[in-house]
Each structure stands twice: as structure tokens, then as C-alpha cells.
PDB file of N, CA and C in Angstrom:
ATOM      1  N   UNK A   1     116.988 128.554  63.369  1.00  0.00           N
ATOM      2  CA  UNK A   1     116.352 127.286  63.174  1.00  0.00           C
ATOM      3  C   UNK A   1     115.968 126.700  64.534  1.00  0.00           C
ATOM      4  N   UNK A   2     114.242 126.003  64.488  1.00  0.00           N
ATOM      5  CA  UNK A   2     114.300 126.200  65.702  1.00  0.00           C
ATOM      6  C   UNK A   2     114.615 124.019  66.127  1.00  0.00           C
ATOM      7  N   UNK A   3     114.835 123.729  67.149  1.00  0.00           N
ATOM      8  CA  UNK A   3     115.231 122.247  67.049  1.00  0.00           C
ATOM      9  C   UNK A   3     114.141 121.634  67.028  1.00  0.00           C
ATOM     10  N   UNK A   4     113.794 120.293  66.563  1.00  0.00           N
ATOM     11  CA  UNK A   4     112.647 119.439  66.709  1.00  0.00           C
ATOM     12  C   UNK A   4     112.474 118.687  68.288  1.00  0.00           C
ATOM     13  N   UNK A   5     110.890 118.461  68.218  1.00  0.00           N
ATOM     14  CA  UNK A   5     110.857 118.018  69.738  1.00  0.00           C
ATOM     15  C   UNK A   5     111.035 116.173  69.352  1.00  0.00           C
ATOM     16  N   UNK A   6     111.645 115.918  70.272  1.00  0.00           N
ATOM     17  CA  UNK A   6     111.852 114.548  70.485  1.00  0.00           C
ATOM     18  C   UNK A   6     111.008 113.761  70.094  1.00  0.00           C
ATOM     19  N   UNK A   7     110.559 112.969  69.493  1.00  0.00           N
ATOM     20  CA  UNK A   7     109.364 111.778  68.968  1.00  0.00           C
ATOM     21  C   UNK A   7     108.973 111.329  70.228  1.00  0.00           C
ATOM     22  N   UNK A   8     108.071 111.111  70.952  1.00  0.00           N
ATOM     23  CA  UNK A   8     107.351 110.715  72.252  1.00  0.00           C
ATOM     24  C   UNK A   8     107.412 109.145  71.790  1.00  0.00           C
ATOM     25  N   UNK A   9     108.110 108.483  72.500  1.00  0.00           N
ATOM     26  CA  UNK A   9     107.945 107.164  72.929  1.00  0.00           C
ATOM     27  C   UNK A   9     107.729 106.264  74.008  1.00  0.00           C
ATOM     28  N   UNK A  10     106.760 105.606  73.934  1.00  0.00           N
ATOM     29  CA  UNK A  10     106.162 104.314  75.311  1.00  0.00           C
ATOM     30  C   UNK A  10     107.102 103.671  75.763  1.00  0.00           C
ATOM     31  N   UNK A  11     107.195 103.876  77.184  1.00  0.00           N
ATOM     32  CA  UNK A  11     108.020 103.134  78.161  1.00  0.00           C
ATOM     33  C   UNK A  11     107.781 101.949  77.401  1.00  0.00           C
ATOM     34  N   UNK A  12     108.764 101.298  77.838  1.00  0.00           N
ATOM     35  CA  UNK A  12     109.002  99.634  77.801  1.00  0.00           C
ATOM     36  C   UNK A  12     108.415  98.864  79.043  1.00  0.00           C
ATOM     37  N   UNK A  13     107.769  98.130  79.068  1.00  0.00           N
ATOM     38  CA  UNK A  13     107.664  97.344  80.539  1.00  0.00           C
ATOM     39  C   UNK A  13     108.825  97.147  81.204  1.00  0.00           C
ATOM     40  N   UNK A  14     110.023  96.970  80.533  1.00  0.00           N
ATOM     41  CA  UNK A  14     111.408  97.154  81.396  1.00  0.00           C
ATOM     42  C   UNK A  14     111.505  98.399  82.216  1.00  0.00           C
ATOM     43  N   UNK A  15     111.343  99.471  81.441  1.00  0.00           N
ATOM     44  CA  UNK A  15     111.297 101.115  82.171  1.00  0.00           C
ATOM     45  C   UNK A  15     110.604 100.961  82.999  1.00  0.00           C
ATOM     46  N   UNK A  16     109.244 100.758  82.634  1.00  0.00           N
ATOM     47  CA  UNK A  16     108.509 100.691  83.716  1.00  0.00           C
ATOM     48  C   UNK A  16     108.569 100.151  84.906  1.00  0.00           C
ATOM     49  N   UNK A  17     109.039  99.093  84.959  1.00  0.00           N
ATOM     50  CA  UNK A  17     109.233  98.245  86.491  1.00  0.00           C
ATOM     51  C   UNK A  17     110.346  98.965  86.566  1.00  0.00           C
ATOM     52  N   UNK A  18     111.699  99.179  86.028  1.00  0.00           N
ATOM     53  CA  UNK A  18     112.418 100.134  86.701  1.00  0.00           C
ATOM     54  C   UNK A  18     112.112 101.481  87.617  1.00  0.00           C
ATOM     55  N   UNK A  19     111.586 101.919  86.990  1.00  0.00           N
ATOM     56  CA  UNK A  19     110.982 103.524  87.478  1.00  0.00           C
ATOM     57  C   UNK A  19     109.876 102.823  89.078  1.00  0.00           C
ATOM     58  N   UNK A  20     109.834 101.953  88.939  1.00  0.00           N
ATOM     59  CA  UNK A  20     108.076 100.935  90.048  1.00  0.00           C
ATOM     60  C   UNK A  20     109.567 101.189  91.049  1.00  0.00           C
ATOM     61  N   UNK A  21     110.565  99.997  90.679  1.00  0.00           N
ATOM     62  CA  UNK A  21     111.493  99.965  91.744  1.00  0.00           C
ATOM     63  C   UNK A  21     111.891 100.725  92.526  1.00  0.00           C
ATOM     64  N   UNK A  22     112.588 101.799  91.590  1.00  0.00           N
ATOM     65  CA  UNK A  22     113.100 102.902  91.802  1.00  0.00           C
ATOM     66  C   UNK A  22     112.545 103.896  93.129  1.00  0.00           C
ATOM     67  N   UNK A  23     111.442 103.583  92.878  1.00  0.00           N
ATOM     68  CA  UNK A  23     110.550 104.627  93.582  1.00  0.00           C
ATOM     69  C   UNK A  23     110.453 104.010  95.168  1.00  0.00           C
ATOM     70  N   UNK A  24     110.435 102.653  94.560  1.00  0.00           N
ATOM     71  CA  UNK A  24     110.287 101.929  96.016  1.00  0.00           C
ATOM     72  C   UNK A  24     111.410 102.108  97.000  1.00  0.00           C
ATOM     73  N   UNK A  25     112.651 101.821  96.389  1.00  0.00           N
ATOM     74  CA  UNK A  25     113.776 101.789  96.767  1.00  0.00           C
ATOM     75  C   UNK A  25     113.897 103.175  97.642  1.00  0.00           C
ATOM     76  N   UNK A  26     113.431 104.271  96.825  1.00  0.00           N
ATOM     77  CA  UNK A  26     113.938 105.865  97.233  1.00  0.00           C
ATOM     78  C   UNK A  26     113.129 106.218  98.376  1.00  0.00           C
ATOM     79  N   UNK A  27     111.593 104.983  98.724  1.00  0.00           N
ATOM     80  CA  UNK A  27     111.018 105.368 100.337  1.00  0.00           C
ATOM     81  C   UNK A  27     111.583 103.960 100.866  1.00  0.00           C
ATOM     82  N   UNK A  28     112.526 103.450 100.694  1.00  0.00           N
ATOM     83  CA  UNK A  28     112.709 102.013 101.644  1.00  0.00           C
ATOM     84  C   UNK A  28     113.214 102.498 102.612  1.00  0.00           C
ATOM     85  N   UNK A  29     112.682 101.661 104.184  1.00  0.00           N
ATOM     86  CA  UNK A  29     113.440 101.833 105.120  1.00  0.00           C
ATOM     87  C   UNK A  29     115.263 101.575 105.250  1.00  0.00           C
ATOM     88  N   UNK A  30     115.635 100.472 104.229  1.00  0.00           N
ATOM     89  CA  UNK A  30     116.952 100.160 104.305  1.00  0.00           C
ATOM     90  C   UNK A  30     117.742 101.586 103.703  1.00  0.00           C
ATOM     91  N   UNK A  31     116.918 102.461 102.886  1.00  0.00           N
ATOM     92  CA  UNK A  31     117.521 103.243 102.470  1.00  0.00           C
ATOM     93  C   UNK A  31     117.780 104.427 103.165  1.00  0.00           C
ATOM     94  N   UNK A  32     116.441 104.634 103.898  1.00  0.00           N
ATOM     95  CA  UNK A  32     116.714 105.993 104.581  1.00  0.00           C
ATOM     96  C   UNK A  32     117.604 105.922 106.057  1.00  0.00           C
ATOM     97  N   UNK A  33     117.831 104.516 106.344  1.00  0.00           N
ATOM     98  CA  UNK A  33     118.668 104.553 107.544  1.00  0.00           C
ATOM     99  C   UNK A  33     119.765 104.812 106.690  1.00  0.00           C
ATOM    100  N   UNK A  34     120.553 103.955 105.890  1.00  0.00           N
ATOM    101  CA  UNK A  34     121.770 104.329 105.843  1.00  0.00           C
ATOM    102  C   UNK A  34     122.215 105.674 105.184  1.00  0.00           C
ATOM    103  N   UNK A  35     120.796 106.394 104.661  1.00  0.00           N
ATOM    104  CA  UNK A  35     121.213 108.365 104.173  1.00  0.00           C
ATOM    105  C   UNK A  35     121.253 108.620 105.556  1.00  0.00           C
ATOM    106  N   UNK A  36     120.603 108.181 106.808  1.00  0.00           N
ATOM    107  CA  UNK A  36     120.787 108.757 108.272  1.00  0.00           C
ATOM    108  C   UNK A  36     121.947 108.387 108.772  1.00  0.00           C
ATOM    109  N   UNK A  37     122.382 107.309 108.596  1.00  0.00           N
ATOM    110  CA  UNK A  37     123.691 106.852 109.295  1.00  0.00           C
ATOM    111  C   UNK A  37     125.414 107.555 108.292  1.00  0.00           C
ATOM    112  N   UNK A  38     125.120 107.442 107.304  1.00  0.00           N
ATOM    113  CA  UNK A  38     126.407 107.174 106.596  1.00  0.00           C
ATOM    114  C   UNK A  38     126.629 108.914 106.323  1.00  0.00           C
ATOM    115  N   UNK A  39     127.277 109.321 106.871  1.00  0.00           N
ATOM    116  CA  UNK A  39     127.930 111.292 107.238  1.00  0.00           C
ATOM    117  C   UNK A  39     128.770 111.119 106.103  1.00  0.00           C
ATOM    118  N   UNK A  40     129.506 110.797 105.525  1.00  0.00           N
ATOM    119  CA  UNK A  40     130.412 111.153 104.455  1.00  0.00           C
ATOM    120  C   UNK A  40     130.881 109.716 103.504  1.00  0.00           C
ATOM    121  N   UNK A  41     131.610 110.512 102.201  1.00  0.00           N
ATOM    122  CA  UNK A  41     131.924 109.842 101.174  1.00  0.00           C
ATOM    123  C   UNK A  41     132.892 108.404 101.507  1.00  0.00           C
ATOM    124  N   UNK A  42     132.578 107.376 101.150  1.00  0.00           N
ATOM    125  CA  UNK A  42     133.000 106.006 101.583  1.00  0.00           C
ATOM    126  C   UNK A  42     134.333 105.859 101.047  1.00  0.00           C
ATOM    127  N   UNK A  43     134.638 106.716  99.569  1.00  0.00           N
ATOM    128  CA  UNK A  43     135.536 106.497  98.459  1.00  0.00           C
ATOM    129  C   UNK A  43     136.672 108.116  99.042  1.00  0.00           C
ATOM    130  N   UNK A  44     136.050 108.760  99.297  1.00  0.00           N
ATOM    131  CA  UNK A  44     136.835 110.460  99.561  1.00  0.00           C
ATOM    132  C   UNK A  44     137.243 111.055 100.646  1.00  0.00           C
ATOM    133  N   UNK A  45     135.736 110.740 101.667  1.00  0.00           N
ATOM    134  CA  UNK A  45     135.681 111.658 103.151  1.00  0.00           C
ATOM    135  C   UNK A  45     134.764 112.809 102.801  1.00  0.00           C
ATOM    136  N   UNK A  46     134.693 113.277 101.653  1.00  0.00           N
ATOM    137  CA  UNK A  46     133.810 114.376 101.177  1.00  0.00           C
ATOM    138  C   UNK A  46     132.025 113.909 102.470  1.00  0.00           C
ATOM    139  N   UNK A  47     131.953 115.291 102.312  1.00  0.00           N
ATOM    140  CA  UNK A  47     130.329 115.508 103.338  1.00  0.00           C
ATOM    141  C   UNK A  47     129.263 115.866 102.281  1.00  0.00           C
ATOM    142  N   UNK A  48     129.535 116.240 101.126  1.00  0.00           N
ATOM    143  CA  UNK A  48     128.281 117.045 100.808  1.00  0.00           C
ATOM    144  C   UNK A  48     127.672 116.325  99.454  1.00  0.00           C
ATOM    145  N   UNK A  49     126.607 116.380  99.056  1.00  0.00           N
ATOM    146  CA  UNK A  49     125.784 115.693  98.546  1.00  0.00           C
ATOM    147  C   UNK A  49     126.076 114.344  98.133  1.00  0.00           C
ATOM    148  N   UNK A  50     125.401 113.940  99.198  1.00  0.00           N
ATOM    149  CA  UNK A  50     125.941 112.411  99.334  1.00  0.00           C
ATOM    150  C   UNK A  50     124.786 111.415  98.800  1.00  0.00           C
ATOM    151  N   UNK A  51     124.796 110.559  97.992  1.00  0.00           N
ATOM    152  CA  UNK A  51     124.096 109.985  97.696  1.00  0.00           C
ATOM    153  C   UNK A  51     124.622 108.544  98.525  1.00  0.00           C
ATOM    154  N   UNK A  52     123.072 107.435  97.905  1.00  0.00           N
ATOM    155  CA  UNK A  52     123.136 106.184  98.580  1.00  0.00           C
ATOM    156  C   UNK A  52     123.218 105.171  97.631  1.00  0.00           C
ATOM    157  N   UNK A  53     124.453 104.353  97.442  1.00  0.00           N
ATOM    158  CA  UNK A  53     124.966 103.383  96.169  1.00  0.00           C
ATOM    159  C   UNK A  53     125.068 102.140  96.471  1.00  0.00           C
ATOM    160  N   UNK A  54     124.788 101.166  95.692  1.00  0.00           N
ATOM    161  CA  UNK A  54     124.705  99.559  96.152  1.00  0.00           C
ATOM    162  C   UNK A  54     125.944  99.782  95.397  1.00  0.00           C
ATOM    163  N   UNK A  55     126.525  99.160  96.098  1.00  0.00           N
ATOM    164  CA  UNK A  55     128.187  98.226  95.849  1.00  0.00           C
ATOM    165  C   UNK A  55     128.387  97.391  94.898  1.00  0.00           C
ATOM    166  N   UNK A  56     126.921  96.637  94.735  1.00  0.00           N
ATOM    167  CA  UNK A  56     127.131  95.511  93.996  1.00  0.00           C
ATOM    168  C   UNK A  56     126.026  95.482  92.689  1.00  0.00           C
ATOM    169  N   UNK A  57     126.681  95.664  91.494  1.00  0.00           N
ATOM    170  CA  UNK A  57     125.903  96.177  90.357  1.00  0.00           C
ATOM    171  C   UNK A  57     124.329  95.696  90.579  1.00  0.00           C
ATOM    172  N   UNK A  58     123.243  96.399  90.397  1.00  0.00           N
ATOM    173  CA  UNK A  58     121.708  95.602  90.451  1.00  0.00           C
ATOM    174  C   UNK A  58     121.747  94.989  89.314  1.00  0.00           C
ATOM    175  N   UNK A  59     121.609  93.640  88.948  1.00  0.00           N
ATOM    176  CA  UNK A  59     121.164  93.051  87.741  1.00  0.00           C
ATOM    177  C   UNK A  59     120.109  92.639  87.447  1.00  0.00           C
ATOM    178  N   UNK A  60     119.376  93.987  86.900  1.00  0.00           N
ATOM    179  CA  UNK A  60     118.271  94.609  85.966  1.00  0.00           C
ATOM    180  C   UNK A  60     117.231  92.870  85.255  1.00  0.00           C
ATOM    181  N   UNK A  61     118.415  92.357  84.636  1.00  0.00           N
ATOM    182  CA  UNK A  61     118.042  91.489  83.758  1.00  0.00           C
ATOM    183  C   UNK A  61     117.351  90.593  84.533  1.00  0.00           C
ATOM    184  N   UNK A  62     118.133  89.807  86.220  1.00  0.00           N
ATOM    185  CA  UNK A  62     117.612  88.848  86.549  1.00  0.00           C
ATOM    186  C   UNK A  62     116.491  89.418  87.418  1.00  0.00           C
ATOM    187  N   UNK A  63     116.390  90.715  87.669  1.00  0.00           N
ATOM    188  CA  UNK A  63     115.468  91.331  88.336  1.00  0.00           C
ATOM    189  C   UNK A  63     113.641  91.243  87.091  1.00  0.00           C
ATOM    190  N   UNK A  64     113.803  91.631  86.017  1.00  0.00           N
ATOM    191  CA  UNK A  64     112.985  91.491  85.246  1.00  0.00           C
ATOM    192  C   UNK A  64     112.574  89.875  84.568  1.00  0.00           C
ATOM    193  N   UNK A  65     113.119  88.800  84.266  1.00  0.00           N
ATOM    194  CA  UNK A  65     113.194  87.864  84.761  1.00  0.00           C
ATOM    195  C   UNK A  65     112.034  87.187  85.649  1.00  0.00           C
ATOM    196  N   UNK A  66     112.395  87.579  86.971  1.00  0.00           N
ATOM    197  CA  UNK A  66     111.831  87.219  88.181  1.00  0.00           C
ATOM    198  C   UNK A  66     110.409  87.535  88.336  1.00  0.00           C
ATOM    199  N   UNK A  67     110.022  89.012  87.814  1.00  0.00           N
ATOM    200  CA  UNK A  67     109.039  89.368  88.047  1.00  0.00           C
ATOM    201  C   UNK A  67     107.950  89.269  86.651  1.00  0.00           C
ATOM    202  N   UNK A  68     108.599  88.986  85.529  1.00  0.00           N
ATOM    203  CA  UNK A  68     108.224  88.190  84.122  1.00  0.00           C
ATOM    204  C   UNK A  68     107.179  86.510  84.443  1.00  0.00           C
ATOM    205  N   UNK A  69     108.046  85.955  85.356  1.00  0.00           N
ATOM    206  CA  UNK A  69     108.202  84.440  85.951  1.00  0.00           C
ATOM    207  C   UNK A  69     106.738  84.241  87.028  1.00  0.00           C
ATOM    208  N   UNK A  70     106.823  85.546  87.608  1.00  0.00           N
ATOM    209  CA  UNK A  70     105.745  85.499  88.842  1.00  0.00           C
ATOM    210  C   UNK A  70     104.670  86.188  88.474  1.00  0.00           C
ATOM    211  N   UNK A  71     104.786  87.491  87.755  1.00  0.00           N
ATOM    212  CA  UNK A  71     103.535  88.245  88.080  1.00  0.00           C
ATOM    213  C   UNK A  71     103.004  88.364  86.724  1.00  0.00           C
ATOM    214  N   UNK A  72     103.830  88.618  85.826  1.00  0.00           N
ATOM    215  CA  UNK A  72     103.946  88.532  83.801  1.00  0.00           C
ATOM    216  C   UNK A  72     103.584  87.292  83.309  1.00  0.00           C
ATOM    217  N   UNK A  73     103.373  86.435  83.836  1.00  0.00           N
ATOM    218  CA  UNK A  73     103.070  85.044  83.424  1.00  0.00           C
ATOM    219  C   UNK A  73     101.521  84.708  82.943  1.00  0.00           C
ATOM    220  N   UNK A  74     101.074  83.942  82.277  1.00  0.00           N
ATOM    221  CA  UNK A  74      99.791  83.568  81.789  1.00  0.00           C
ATOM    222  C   UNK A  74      99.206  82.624  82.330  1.00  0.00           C
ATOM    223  N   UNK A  75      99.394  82.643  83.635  1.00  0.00           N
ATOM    224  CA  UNK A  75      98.356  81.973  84.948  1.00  0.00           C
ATOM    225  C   UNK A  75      97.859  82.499  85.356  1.00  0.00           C
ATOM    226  N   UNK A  76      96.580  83.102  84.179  1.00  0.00           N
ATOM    227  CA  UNK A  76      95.481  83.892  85.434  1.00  0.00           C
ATOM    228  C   UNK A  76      94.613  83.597  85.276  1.00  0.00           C
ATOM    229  N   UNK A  77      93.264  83.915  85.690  1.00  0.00           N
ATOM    230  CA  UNK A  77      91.941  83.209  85.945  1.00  0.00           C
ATOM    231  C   UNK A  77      91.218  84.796  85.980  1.00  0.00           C
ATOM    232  N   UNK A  78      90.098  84.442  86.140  1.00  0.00           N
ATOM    233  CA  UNK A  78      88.951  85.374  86.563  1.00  0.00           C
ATOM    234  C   UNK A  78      88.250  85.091  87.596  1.00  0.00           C
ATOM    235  N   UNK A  79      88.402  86.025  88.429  1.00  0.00           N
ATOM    236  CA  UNK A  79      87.748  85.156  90.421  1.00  0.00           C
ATOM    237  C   UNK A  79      86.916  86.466  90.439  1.00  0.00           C
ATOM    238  N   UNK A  80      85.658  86.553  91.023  1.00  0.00           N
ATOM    239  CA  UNK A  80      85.211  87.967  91.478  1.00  0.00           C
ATOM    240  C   UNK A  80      85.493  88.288  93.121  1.00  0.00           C
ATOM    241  N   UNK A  81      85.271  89.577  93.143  1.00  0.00           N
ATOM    242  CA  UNK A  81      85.795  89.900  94.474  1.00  0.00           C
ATOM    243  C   UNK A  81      86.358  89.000  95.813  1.00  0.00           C
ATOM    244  N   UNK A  82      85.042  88.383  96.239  1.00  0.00           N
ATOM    245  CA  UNK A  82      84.946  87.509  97.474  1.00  0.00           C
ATOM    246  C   UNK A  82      85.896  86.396  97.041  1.00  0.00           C
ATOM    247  N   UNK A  83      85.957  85.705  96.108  1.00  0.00           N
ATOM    248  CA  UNK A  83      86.525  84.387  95.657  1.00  0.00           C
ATOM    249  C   UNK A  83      88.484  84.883  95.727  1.00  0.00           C
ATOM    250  N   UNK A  84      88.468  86.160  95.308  1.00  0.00           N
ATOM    251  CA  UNK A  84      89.784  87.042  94.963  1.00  0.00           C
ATOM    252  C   UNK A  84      90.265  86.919  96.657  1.00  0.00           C
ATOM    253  N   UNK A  85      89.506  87.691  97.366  1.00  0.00           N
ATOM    254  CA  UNK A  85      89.996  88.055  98.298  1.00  0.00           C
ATOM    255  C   UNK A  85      90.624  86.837  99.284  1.00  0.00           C
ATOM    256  N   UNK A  86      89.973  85.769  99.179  1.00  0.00           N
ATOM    257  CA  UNK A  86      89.634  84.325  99.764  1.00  0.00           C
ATOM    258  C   UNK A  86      91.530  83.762  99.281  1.00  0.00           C
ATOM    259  N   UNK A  87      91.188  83.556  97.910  1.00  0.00           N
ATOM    260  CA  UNK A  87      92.403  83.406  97.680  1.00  0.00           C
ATOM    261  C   UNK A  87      94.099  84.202  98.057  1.00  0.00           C
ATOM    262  N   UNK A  88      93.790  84.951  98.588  1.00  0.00           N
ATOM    263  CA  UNK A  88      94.939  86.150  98.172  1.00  0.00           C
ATOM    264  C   UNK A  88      95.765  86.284  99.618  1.00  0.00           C
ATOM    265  N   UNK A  89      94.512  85.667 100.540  1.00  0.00           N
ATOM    266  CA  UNK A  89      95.295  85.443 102.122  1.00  0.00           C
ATOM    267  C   UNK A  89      96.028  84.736 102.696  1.00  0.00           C
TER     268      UNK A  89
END
């Protein structure tokens, strides 16, 4: 019997800005210094595949929230280019 394929389902705009973050996070400068600086496990001493962990849980919720508030919001207009650009500086 062979298994069924998974039902394909649409990100959530939650996923989505997760995965936006995510990505950002994984070229941030704050990040790649401390994969350069930090030689071993914080919790062990262990050396080898070391990943890079915030300490302090990310909260997702007030993160989505924030960007709901600023950029998700229904204050927009229609400006063409020049008027866009004018504004945006």
C-alpha cells in the first residue's frame, strides 16, 4: 500500500513572516559574529555542531502583532512613483 501525499497547504501570513525573519536572522551580522566568536557548547563544553540560540524565548505573537500594526494595517493610499519615492525619504 502505497502512503498518500500530504494535502498541500498555504502558508499562513504567520509562516510567512516567520520563514521572512528567519532568513534574515540566518544572514544577520549579530549572528554571524557570535557563530565566529562562540567555540563551544555554553550548556556542555561540546565543540561540534554548534548552533546559535537566543536565551530568551522569541515571542512570535508580539513579533506578528507589531508588524500587523505597521505594515498589515489599512493605511494605504495610491502615490505613483515620484510622489512614492518623495515620501519614503
Amino acid at each position: 500500500m502505497s502512503k498518500k501525499k500530504p494535502k498541500y497547504e498555504k502558508p499562513t501570513t504567520n509562516t510567512q513572516i516567520r520563514v521572512a525573519i528567519r532568513k534574515l536572522w540566518l544572514r544577520s551580522r549579530e549572528r554571524n559574529k557570535a557563530a565566529a566568536t562562540m567555540k563551544e557548547c555554553s550548556k556542555c563544553g561540546d565543540t561540534d555542531n554548534l548552533e546559535i540560540h537566543h536565551k530568551r524565548k522569541i515571542n512570535w505573537g508580539r513579533i506578528f502583532a507589531l508588524i500587523r500594526e505597521e505594515i498589515l494595517n489599512n493605511e494605504l493610499e495610491a502615490l505613483c512613483k515620484d510622489c512614492h519615492d518623495k515620501e519614503s525619504e
